[in-house]
C-alpha atoms as a PDB file:
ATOM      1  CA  UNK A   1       9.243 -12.250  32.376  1.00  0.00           C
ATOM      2  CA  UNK A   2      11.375  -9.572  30.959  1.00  0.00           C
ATOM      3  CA  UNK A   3      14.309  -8.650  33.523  1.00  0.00           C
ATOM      4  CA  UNK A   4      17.640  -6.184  32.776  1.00  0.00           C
ATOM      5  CA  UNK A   5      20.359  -4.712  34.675  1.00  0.00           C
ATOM      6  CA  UNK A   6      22.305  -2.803  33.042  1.00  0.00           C
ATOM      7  CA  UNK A   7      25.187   0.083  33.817  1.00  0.00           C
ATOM      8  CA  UNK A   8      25.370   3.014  31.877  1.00  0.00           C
ATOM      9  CA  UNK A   9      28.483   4.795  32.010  1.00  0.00           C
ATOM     10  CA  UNK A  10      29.069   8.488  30.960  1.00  0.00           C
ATOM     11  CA  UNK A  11      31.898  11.052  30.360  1.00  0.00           C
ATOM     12  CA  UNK A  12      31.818  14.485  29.854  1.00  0.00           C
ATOM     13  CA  UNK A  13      34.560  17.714  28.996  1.00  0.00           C
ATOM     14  CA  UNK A  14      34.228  21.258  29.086  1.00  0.00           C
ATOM     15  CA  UNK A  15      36.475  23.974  28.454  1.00  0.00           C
ATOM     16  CA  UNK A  16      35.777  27.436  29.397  1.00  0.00           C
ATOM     17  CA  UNK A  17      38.049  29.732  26.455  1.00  0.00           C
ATOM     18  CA  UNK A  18      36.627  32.856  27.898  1.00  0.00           C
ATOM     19  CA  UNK A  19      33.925  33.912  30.408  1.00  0.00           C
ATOM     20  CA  UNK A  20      31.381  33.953  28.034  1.00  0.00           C
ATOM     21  CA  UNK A  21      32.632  31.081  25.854  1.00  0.00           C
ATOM     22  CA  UNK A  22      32.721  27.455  26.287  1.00  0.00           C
ATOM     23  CA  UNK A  23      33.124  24.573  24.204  1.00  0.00           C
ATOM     24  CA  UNK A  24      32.271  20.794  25.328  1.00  0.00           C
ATOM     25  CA  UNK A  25      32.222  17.109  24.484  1.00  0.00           C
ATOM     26  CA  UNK A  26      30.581  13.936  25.548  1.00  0.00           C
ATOM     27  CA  UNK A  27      30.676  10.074  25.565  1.00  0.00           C
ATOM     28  CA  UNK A  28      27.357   8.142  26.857  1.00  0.00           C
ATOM     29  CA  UNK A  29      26.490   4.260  26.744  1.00  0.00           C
ATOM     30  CA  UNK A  30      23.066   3.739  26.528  1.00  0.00           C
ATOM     31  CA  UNK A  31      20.846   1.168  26.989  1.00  0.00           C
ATOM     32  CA  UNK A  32      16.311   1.342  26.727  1.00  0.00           C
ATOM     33  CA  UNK A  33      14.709  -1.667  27.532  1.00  0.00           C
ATOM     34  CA  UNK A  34      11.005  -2.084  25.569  1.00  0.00           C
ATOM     35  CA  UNK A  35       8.291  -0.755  27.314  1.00  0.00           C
ATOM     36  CA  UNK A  36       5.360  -3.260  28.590  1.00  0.00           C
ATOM     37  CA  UNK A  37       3.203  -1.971  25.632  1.00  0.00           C
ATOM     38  CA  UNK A  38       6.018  -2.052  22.913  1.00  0.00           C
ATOM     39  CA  UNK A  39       6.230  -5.892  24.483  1.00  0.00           C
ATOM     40  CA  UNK A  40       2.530  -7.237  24.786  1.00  0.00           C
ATOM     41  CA  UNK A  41       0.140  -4.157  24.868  1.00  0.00           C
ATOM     42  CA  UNK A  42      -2.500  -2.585  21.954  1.00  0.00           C
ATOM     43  CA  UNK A  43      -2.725   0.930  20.968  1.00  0.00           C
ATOM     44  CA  UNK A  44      -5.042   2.477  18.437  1.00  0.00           C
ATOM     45  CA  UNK A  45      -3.791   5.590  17.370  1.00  0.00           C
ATOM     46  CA  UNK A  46      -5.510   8.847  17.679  1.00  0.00           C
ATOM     47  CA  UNK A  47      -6.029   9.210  14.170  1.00  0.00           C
ATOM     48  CA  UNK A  48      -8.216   6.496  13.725  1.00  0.00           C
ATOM     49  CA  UNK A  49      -5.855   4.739  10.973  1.00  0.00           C
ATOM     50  CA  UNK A  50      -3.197   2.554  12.686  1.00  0.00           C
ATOM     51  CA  UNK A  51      -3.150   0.221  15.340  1.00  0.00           C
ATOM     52  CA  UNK A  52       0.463  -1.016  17.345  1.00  0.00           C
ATOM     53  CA  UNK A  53       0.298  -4.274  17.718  1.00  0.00           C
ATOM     54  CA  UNK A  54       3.052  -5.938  20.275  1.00  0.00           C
ATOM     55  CA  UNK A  55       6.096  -7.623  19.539  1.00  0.00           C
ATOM     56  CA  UNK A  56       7.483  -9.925  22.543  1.00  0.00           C
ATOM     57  CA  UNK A  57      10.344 -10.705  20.786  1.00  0.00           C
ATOM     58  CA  UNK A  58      12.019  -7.484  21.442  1.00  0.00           C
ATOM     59  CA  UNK A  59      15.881  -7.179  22.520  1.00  0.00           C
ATOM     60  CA  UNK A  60      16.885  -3.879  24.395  1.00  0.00           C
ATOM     61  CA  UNK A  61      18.472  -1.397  22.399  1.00  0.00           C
ATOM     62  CA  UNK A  62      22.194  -0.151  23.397  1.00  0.00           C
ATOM     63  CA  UNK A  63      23.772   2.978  22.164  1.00  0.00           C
ATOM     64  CA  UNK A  64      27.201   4.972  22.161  1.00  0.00           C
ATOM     65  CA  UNK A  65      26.369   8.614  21.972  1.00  0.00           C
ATOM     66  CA  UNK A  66      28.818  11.481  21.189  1.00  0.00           C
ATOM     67  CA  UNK A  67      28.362  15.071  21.118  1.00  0.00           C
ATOM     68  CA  UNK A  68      30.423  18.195  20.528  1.00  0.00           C
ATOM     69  CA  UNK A  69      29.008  21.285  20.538  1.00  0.00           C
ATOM     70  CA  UNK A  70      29.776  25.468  21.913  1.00  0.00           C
ATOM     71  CA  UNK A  71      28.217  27.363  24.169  1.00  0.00           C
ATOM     72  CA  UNK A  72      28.214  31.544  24.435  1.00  0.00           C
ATOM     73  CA  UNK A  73      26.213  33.186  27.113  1.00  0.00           C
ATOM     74  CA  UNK A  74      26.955  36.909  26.556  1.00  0.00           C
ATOM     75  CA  UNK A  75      24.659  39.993  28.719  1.00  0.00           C
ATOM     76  CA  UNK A  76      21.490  40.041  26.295  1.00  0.00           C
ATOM     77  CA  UNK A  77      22.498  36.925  23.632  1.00  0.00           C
ATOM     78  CA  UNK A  78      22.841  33.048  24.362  1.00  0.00           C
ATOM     79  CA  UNK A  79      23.958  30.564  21.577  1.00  0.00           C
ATOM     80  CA  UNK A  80      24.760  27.097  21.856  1.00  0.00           C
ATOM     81  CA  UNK A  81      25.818  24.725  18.273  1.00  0.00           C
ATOM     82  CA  UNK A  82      25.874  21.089  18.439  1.00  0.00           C
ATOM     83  CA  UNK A  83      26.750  18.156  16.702  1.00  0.00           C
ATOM     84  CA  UNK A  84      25.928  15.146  17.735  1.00  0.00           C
ATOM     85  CA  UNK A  85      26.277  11.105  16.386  1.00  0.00           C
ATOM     86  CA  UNK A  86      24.878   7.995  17.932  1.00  0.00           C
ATOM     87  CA  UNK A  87      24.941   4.759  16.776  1.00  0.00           C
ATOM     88  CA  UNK A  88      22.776   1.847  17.873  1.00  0.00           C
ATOM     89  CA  UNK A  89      22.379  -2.090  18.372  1.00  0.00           C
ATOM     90  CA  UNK A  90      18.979  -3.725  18.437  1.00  0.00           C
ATOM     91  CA  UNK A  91      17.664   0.205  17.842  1.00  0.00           C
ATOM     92  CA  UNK A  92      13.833   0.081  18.952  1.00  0.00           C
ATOM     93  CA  UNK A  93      11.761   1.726  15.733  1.00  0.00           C
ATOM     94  CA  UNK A  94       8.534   2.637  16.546  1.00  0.00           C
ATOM     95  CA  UNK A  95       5.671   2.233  14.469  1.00  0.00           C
ATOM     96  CA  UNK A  96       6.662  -0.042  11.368  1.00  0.00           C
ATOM     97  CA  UNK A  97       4.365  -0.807   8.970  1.00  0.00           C
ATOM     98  CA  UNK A  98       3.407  -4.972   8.740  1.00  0.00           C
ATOM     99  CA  UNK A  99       1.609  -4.702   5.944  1.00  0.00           C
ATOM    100  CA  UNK A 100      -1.734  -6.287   7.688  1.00  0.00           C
ATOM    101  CA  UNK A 101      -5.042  -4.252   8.231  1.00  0.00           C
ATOM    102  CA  UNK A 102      -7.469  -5.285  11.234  1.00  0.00           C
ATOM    103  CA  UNK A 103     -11.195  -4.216  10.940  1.00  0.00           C
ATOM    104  CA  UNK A 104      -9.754  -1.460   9.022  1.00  0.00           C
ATOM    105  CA  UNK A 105      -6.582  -0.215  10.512  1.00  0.00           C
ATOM    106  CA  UNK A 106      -2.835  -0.873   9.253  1.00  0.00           C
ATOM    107  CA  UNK A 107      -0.814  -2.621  11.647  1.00  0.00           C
ATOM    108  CA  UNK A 108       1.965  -1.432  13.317  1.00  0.00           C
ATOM    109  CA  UNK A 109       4.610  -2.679  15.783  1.00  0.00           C
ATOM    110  CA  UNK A 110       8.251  -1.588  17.337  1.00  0.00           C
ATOM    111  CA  UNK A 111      10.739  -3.541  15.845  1.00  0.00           C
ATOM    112  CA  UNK A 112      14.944  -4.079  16.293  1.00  0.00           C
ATOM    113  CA  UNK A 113      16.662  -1.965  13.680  1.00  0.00           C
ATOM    114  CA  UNK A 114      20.377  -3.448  13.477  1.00  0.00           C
ATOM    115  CA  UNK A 115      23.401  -1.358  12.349  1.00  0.00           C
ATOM    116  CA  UNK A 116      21.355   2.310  13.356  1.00  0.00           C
ATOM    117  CA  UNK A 117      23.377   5.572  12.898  1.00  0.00           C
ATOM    118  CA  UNK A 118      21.415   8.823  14.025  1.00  0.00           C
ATOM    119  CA  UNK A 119      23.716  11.992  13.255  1.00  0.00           C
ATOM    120  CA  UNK A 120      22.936  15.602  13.286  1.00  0.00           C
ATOM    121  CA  UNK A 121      23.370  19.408  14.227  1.00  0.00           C
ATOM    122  CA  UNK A 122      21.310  21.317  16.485  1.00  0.00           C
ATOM    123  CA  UNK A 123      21.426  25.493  16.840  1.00  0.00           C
ATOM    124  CA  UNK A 124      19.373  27.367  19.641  1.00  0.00           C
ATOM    125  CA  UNK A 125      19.793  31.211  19.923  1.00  0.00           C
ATOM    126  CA  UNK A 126      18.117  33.240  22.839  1.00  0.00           C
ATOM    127  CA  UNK A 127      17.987  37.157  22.616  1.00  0.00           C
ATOM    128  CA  UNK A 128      16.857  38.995  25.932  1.00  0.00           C
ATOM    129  CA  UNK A 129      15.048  42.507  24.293  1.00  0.00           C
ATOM    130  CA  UNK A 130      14.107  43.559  27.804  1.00  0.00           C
ATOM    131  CA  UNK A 131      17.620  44.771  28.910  1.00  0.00           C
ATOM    132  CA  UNK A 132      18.049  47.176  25.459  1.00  0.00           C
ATOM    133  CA  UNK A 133      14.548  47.925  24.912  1.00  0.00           C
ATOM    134  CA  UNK A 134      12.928  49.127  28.295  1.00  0.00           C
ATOM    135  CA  UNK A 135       9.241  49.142  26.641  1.00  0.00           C
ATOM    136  CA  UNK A 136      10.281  45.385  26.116  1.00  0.00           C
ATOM    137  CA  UNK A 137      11.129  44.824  29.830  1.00  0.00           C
ATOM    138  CA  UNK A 138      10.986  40.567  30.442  1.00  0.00           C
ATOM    139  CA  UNK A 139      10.705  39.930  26.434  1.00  0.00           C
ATOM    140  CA  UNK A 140      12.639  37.588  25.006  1.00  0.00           C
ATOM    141  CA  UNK A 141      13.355  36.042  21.044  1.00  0.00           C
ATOM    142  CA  UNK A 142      14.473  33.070  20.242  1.00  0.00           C
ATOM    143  CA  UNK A 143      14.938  30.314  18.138  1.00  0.00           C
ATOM    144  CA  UNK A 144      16.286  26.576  17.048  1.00  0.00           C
ATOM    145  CA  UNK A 145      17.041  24.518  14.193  1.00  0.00           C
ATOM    146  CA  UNK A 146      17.725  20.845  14.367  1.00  0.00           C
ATOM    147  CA  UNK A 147      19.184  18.562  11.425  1.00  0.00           C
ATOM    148  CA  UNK A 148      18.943  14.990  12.068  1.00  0.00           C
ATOM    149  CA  UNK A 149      19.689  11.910   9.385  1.00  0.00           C
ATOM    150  CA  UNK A 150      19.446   8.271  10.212  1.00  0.00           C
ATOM    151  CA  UNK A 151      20.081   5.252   8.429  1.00  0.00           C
ATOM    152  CA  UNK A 152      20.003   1.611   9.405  1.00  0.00           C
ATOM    153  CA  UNK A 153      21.761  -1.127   7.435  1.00  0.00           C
ATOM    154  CA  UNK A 154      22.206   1.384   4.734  1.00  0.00           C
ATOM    155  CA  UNK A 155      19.435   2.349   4.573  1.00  0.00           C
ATOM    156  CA  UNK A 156      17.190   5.915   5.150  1.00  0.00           C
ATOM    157  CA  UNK A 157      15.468   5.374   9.061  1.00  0.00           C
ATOM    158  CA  UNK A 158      12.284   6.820   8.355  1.00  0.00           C
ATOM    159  CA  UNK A 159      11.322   7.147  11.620  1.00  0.00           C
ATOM    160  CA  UNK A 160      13.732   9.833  12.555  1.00  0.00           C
ATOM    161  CA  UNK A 161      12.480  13.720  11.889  1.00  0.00           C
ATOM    162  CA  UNK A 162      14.985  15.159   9.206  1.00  0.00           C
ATOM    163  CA  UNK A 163      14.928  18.785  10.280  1.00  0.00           C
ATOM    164  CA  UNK A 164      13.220  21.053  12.618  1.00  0.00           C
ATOM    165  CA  UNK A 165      12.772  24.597  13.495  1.00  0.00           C
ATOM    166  CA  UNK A 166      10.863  26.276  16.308  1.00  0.00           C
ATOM    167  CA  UNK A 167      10.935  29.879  16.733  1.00  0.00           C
ATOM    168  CA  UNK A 168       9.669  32.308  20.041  1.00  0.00           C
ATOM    169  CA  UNK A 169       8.611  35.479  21.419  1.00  0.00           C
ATOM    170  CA  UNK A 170       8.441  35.023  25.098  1.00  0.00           C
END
């Protein structure tokens, strides 16, 4: 019996400073409505040690996002820096802990975080080696790093990944 309409409006600005070099900004409301199974569906986990439980009580979460961030997209190199900060209403957490164990297997269900902030920095970096290097022809190396803090009513949001970084050869 769950129904939602919802708009979700969205600006966004970009200034090109050179050919190569660009910065931008951007303004999104969000909205997520729960999913059926964060509503009234089971899931045992892969691992064999939690089970989600469902929570009907749900509300759906809403979100202003903002973002600022440059771009450069030179002959060989690509680089893009971010910075980003969102903050949330009725923010849907995923897997709390209840406390309860069935046959085994701590409970978990999504709950409404109130008062969410979710703030971070994000660097990518792309190198083309196939251009300089002709024994490298098609090769590429590249990389990111992502920083990421959230905190709701004060307090650390566990759920959120604190940092990440992902390297390639392609």
């Amino acid at each position: 019996e769950y129904e939602n309409f919802i708009v979700s409006p969205s600006l966004s600005l970009h200034y090109d400073a050179t050919d190569s070099l660009q910065f931008y900004g951007s303004y999104a409301r969000g909205f997520r409505n729960p999913s059926a199974e964060e509503l009234a569906g089971v899931f045992v986990h892969p691992d064999n040690v939690s089970i989600t439980h469902p929570n009907p009580n749900l509300e759906e979460e809403d979100s202003h996002s903002f973002e600022l961030g440059a771009r450069y997209e030179g002959d060989y190199t690509r680089f893009n820096v971010t910075t980003y900060y969102n903050r949330y209403g009725n923010f849907l957490e995923s897997n709390v802990a209840t406390g309860e164990v069935v046959d085994g297997l701590a409970v978990q269900r999504t709950e409404n975080a109130a008062d969410t902030e979710i703030y971070g920095l994000e660097i990518k970096a792309d190198w083309e080696l196939g251009e300089q290097y002709s024994a490298l022809a098609g090769t590429s190396l590249g990389g990111s790093f992502t920083y990421s803090r959230g905190t709701s009513e004060g307090q650390p949001l566990d759920s959120i990944e604190p940092w990440k970084a992902v390297g390639y050869l392609g």
